[in-house]
Protein backbone atom coordinates (compact mmCIF):
# COMPACT_ATOMS: atom_id res chain seq x y z
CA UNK A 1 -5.77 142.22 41.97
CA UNK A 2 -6.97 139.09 41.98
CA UNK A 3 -8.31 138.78 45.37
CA UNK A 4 -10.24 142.13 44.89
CA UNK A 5 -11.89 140.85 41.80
CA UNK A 6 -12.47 137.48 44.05
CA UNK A 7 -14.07 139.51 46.50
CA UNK A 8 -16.55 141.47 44.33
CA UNK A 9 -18.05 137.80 42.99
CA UNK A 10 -20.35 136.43 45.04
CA UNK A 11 -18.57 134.20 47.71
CA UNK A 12 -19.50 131.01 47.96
CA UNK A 13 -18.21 127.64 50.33
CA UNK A 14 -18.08 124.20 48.71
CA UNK A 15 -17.77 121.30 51.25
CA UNK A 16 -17.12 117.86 50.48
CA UNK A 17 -18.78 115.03 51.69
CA UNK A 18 -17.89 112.02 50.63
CA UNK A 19 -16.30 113.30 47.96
CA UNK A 20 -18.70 115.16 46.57
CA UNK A 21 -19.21 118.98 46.40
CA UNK A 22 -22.04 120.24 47.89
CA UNK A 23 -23.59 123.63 46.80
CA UNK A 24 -25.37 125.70 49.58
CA UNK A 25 -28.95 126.28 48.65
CA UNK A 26 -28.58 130.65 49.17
CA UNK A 27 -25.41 132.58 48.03
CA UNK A 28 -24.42 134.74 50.61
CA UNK A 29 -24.27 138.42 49.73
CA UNK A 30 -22.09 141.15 51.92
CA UNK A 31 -22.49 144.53 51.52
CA UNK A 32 -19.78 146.08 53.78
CA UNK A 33 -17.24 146.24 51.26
CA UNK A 34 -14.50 146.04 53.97
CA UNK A 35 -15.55 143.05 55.90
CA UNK A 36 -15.79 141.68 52.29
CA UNK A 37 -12.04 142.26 51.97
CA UNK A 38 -11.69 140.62 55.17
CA UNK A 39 -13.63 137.93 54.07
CA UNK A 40 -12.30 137.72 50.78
CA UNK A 41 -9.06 137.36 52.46
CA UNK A 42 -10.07 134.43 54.47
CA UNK A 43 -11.97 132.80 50.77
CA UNK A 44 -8.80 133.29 49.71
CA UNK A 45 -6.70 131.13 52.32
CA UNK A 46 -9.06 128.92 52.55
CA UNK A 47 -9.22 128.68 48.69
CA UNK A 48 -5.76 127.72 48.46
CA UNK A 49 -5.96 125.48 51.40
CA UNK A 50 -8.94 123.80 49.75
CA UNK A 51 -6.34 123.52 46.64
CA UNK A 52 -4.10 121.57 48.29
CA UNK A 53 -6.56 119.50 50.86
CA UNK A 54 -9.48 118.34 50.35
CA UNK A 55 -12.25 117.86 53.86
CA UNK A 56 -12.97 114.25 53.12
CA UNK A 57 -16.03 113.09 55.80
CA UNK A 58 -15.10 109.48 56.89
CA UNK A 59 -17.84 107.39 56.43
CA UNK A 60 -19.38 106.17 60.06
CA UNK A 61 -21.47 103.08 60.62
CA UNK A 62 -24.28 103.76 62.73
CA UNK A 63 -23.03 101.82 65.46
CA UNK A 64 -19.42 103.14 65.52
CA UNK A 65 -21.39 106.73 66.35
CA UNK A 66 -23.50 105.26 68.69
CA UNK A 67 -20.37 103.38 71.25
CA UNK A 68 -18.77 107.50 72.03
CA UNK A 69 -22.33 108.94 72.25
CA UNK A 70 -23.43 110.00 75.73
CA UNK A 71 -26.41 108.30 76.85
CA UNK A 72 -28.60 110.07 79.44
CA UNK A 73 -30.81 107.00 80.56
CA UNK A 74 -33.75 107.60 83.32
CA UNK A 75 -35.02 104.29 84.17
CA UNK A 76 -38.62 103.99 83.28
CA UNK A 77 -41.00 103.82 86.39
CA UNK A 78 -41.83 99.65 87.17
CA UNK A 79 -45.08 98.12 87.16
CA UNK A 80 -45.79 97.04 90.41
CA UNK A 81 -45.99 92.85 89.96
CA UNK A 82 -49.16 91.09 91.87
CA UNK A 83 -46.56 88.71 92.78
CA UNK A 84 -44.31 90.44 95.96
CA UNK A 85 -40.75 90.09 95.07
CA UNK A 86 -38.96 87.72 97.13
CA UNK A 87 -36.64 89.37 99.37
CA UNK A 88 -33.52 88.32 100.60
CA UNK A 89 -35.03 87.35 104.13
CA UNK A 90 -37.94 85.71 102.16
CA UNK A 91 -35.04 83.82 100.35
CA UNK A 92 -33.21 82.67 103.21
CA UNK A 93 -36.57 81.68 105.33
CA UNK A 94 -36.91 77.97 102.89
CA UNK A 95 -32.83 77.76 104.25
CA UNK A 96 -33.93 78.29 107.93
CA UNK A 97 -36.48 76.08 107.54
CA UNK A 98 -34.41 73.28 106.38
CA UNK A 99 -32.03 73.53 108.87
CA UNK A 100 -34.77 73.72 112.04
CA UNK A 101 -36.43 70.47 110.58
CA UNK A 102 -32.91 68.91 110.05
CA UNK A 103 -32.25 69.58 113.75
CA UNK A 104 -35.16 68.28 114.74
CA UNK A 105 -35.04 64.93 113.03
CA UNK A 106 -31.35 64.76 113.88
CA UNK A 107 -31.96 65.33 117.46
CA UNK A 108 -35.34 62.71 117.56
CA UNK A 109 -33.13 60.06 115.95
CA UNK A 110 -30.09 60.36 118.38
CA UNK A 111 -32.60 60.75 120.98
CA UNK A 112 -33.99 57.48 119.98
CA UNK A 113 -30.62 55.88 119.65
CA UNK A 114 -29.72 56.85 123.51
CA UNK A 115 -33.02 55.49 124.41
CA UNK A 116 -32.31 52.07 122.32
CA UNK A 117 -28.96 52.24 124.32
CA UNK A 118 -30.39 52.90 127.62
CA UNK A 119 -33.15 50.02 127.29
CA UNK A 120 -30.22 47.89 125.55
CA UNK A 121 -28.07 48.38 129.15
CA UNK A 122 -31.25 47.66 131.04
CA UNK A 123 -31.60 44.41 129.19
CA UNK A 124 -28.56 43.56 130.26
CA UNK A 125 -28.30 44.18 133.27
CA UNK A 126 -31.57 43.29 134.90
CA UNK A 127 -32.73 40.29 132.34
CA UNK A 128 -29.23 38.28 131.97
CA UNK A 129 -28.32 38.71 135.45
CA UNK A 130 -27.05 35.38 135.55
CA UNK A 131 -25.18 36.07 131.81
CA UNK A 132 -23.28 39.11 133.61
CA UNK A 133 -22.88 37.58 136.77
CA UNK A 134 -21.29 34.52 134.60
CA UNK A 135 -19.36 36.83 132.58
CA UNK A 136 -17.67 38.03 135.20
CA UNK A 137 -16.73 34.50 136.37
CA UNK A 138 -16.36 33.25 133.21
CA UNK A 139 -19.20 30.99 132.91
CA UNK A 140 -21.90 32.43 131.13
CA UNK A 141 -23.69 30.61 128.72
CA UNK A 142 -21.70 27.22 129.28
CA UNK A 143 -22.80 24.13 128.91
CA UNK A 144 -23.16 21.52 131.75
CA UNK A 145 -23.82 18.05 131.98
CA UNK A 146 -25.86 16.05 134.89
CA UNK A 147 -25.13 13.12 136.01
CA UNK A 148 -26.80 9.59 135.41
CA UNK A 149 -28.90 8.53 137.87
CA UNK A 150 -29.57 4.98 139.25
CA UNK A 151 -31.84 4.98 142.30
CA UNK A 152 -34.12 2.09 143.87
CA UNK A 153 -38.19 3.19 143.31
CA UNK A 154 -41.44 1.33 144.81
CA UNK A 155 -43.65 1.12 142.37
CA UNK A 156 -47.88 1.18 142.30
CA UNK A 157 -49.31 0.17 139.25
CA UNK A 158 -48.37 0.38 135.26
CA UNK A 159 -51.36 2.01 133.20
CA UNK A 160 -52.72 2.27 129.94
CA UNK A 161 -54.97 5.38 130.30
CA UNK A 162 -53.96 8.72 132.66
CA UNK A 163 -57.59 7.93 133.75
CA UNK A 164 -56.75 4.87 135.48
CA UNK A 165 -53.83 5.99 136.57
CA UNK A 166 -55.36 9.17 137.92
CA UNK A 167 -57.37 6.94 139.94
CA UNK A 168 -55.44 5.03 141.81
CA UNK A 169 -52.82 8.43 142.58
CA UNK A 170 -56.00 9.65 144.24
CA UNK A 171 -56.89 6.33 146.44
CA UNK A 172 -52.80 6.62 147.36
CA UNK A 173 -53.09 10.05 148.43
CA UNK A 174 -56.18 9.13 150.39
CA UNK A 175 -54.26 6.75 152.53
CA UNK A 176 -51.37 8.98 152.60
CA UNK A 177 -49.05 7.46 150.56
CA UNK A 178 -46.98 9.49 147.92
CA UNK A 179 -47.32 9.17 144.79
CA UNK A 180 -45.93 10.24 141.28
CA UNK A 181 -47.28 9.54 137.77
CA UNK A 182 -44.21 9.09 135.00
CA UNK A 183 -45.37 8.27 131.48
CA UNK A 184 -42.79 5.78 129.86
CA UNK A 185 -42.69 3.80 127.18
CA UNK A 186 -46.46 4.67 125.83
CA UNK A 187 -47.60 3.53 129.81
CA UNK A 188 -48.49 5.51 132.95
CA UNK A 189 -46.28 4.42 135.60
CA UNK A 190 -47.48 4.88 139.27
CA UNK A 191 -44.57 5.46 141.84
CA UNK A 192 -45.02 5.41 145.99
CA UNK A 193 -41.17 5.94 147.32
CA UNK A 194 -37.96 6.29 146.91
CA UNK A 195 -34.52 4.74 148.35
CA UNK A 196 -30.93 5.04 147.19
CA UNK A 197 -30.78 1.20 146.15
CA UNK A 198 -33.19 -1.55 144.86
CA UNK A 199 -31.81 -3.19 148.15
CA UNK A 200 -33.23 -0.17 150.10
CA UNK A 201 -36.46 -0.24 148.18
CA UNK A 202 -37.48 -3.79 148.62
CA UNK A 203 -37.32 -3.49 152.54
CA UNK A 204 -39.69 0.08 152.37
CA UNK A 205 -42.07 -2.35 150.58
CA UNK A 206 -43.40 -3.81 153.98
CA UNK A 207 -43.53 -0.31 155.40
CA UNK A 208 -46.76 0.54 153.51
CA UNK A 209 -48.64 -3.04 154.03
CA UNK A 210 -50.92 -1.41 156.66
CA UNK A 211 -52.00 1.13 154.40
CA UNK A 212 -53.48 -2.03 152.67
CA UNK A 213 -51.50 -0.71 149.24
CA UNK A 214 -49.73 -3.62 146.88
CA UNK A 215 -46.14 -2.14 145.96
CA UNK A 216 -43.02 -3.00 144.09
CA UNK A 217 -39.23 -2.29 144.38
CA UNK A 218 -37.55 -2.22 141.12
CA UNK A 219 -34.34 0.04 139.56
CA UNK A 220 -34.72 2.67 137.32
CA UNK A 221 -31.90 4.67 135.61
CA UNK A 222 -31.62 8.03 133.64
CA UNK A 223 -28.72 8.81 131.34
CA UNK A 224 -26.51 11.74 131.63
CA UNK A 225 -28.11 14.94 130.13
CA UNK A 226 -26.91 18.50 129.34
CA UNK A 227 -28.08 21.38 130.29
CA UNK A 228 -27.10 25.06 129.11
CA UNK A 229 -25.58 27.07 132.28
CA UNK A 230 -25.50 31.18 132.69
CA UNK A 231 -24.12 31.29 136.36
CA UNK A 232 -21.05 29.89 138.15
CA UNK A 233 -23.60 28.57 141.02
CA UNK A 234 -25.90 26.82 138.12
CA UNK A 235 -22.54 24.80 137.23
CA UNK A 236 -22.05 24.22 140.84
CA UNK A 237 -25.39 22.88 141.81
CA UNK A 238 -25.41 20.68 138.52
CA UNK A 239 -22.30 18.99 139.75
CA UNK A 240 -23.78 18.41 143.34
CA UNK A 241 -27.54 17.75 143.08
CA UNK A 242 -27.32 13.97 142.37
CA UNK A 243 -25.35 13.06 145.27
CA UNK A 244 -26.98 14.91 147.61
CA UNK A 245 -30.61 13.44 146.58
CA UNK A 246 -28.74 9.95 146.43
CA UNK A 247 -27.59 10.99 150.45
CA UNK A 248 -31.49 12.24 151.40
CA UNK A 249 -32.93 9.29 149.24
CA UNK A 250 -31.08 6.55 151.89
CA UNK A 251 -31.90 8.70 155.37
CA UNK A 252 -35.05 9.32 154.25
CA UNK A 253 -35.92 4.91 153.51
CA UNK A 254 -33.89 4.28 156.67
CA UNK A 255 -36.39 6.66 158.37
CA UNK A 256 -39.61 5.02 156.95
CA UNK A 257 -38.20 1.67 157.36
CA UNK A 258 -36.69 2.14 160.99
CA UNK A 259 -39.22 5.48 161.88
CA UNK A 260 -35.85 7.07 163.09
CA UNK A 261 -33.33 9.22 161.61
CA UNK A 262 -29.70 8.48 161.48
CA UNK A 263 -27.68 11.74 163.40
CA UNK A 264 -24.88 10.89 161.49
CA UNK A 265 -26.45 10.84 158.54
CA UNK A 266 -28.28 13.92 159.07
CA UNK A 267 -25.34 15.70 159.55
CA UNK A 268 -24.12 14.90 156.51
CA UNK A 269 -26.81 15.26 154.24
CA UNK A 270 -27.35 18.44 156.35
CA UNK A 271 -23.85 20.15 155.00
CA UNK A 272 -24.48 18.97 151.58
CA UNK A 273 -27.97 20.35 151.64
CA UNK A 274 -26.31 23.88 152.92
CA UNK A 275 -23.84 23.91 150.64
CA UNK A 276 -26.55 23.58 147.89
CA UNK A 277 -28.93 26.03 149.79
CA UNK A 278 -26.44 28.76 149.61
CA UNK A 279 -26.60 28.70 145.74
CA UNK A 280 -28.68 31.47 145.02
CA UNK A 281 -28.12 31.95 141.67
CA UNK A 282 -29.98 29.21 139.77
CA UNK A 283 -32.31 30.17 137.78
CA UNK A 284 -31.97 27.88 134.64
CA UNK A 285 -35.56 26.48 134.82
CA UNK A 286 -34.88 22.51 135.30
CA UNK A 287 -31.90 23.33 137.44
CA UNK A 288 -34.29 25.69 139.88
CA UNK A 289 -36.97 23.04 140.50
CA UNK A 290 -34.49 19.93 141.40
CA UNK A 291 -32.96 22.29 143.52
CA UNK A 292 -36.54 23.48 144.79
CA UNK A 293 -37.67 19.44 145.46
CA UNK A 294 -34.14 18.34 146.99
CA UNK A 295 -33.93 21.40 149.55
CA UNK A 296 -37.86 21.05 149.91
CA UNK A 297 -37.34 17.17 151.17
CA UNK A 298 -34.75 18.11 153.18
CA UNK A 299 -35.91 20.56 155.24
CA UNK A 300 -39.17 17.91 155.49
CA UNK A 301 -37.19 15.15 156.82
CA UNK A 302 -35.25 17.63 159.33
CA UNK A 303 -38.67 18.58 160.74
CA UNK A 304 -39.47 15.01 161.02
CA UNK A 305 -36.30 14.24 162.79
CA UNK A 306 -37.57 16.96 164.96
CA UNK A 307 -40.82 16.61 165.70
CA UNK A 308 -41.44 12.79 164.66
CA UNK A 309 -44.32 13.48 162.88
CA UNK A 310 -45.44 10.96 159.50
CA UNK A 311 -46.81 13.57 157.50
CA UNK A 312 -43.29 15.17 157.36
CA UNK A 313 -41.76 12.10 156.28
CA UNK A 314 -44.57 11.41 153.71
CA UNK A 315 -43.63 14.82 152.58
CA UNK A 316 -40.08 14.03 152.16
CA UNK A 317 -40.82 11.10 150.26
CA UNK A 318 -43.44 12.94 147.93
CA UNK A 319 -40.26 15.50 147.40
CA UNK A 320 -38.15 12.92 146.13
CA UNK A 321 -40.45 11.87 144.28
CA UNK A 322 -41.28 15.40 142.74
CA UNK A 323 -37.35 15.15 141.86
CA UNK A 324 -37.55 12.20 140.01
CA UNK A 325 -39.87 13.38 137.63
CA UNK A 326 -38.11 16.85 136.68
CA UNK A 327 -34.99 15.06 136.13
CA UNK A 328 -36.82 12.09 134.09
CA UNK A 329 -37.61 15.15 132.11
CA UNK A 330 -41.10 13.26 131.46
C-alpha cells in the first residue's frame, strides 16, 4: 500500500514560490500512527493535486499591495503656528472693509455732486436774474444797439492838462454852473449845458453872462453803439433813452433860457420819463447809469417846475450832463 508506506516516511510540504520549491527548515514528525493515516491521506490528495497544479505566487509590485491595503491613519497632533490662522471672519473683514470705504467715497462724491448742483441752481437763479428773466421772454443775452446822438452843448474851455482843466470845473462849480470834463481827441474838453439843438444852445449862452463865465454853443454827435442785453426791459430802455433825454434836454434850455417850464412839455417828457421809470430790470452797467442820470434830471427839473428854485435846474442840467459822458463812453 502505497499510501501506508507514504505515511511511515517522514511527511514533508513543498510550496512554490515563484516557481521555486521551497524546503521547510524542520521535518515534521507524528507519532499517532492514526492521525498519520489521516494525514497521510490528505499528503496524498494533496500530492496528486500538487501533480497536476502547481501554487504559482504572482509576483506583486510594492505598490499594487499597497492601493487594497487598509490604512488606519491618526492625524499627527499640529504645532501650534505663532502666526493665528486667519479665519473665515478674519477673511471676510479686508471685504467689509472695502465695501464701508467704497460707500463712503461713493456717498462724499454724490454728496458733492448735489451740492455742485444745488450751488449751480443758485447761480442761476439769483446771479443771471436778468438771463432767466430774459429766457423766459426770449431775450436773454441779445444784443442791442443805441442810437446816435446829435445834441447842441455849451462849451467852457478845451485843455491840454486834466490840471487845467480841473481848475476851471472847480471855479464853474463855484459860481454854480455845471460842468463836465470829456477827454477827446488827446484834449480835455470843459462842458456847462445842454439843449436839444445848436439853435437851443446858442440862446442858453447869454443865460450864464452874469455868472461872469465865457461859453460856447457848438454840436457834438456820437455814433450808434451796441450793447449786449439780458432783460426784455434792458432792450426796452435802449430803444427809448435817447428820445426821452433829447425831450428833457429842450424843456430843460427852455427853462434856463425863459426860467419857466413848458406844462405841455412837462407832460410829455413826464410819460416818457414813467414809462422809462417803470423799467426795473436794467442792470447792464452803461444801460443802469443813463437810465440813473435821465430819471435823476427829470425828477430835478419837476421839482424846479415846482418849487422854482435854480439849484434844481442847475441840477438838471449837471444830469444831462452826467448823461453825456456815460454815453460818450469817455
Amino acid at each position: 500500500m502505497k499510501a501506508l508506506d507514504k505515511a511511515k516516511k517522514k511527511a514533508k510540504i513543498t510550496v512554490k514560490v515563484g516557481g521555486k520549491k521551497e524546503q521547510p527548515e524542520d521535518s515534521v514528525k507524528v507519532h499517532d500512527w492514526k492521525a498519520a493515516e489521516e494525514t497521510a491521506a490528505a499528503q496524498e490528495d494533496s500530492a496528486k493535486e500538487e501533480e497536476s497544479f502547481e501554487w504559482v505566487l504572482p509576483e506583486l509590485d510594492a505598490d499594487q499591495i499597497e492601493e487594497f491595503r487598509p490604512i488606519h491613519y491618526t492625524p499627527a497632533p499640529k504645532k501650534k503656528s505663532i502666526f493665528p490662522k486667519k479665519t473665515a471672519a478674519n477673511r471676510a473683514a479686508p471685504a467689509i472693509l472695502f465695501s464701508v470705504v467704497s460707500a463712503v467715497v461713493f456717498g462724499a462724491l454724490l454728496g458733492f455732486v448735489v451740492l455742485k448742483f444745488i450751488a449751480y441752481g443758485d447761480h442761476q437763479t439769483k446771479l443771471p436774474n436778468q438771463q432767466a428773466e430774459g429766457a423766459a421772454t426770449g431775450a436773454a443775452q441779445q444784443e442791442a444797439r443805441l442810437p446816435a446822438l446829435s445834441i447842441g452843448i455849451i462849451q467852457a474851455g478845451v485843455f491840454s492838462t486834466e490840471g487845467a482843466a480841473s481848475k476851471v470845473s472847480r471855479e464853474l462849480a463855484s459860481k454854480k454852473v455845471p460842468s463836465m470834463q470829456l477827454s477827446m481827441d488827446g484834449q480835455r474838453y470843459i462842458f456847462a449845458g445842454v439843449a436839444d439843438s445848436p439853435g437851443t444852445a446858442k440862446k442858453m449862452e447869454s443865460a450864464w453872462k452874469d455868472k461872469g463865465v465865457e461859453l460856447y454853443a457848438k454840436e457834438i454827435s456820437f455814433s450808434s453803439k451796441k450793447v449786449q442785453t439780458t432783460t426784455k426791459d434792458e432792450q426796452i430802455f435802449a430803444r427809448e433813452t435817447v428820445p426821452l433825454f433829447q425831450k428833457l434836454a429842450k424843456e430843460t434850455a427852455a427853462a434856463v433860457q425863459n426860467g419857466e417850464v413848458s406844462p405841455d412839455g412837462m407832460k410829455t417828457v413826464g410819460t416818457a420819463a414813467g414809462n422809462v421809470k417803470k423799467l426795473a430790470k436794467v442792470r447792464q452797467e452803461t444801460l443802469s447809469r443813463l437810465k440813473k442820470y435821465e430819471t435823476a434830471a427829470y425828477e430835478s427839473l419837476a421839482a424846479y417846475q415846482k418849487s422854482g428854485n435854480r439849484q434844481d435846474l442847475t441840477d438838471a442840467e449837471q444830469n444831462l450832463l452826467d448823461y453825456v459822458k456815460v454815453y460818450s463812453g469817455h
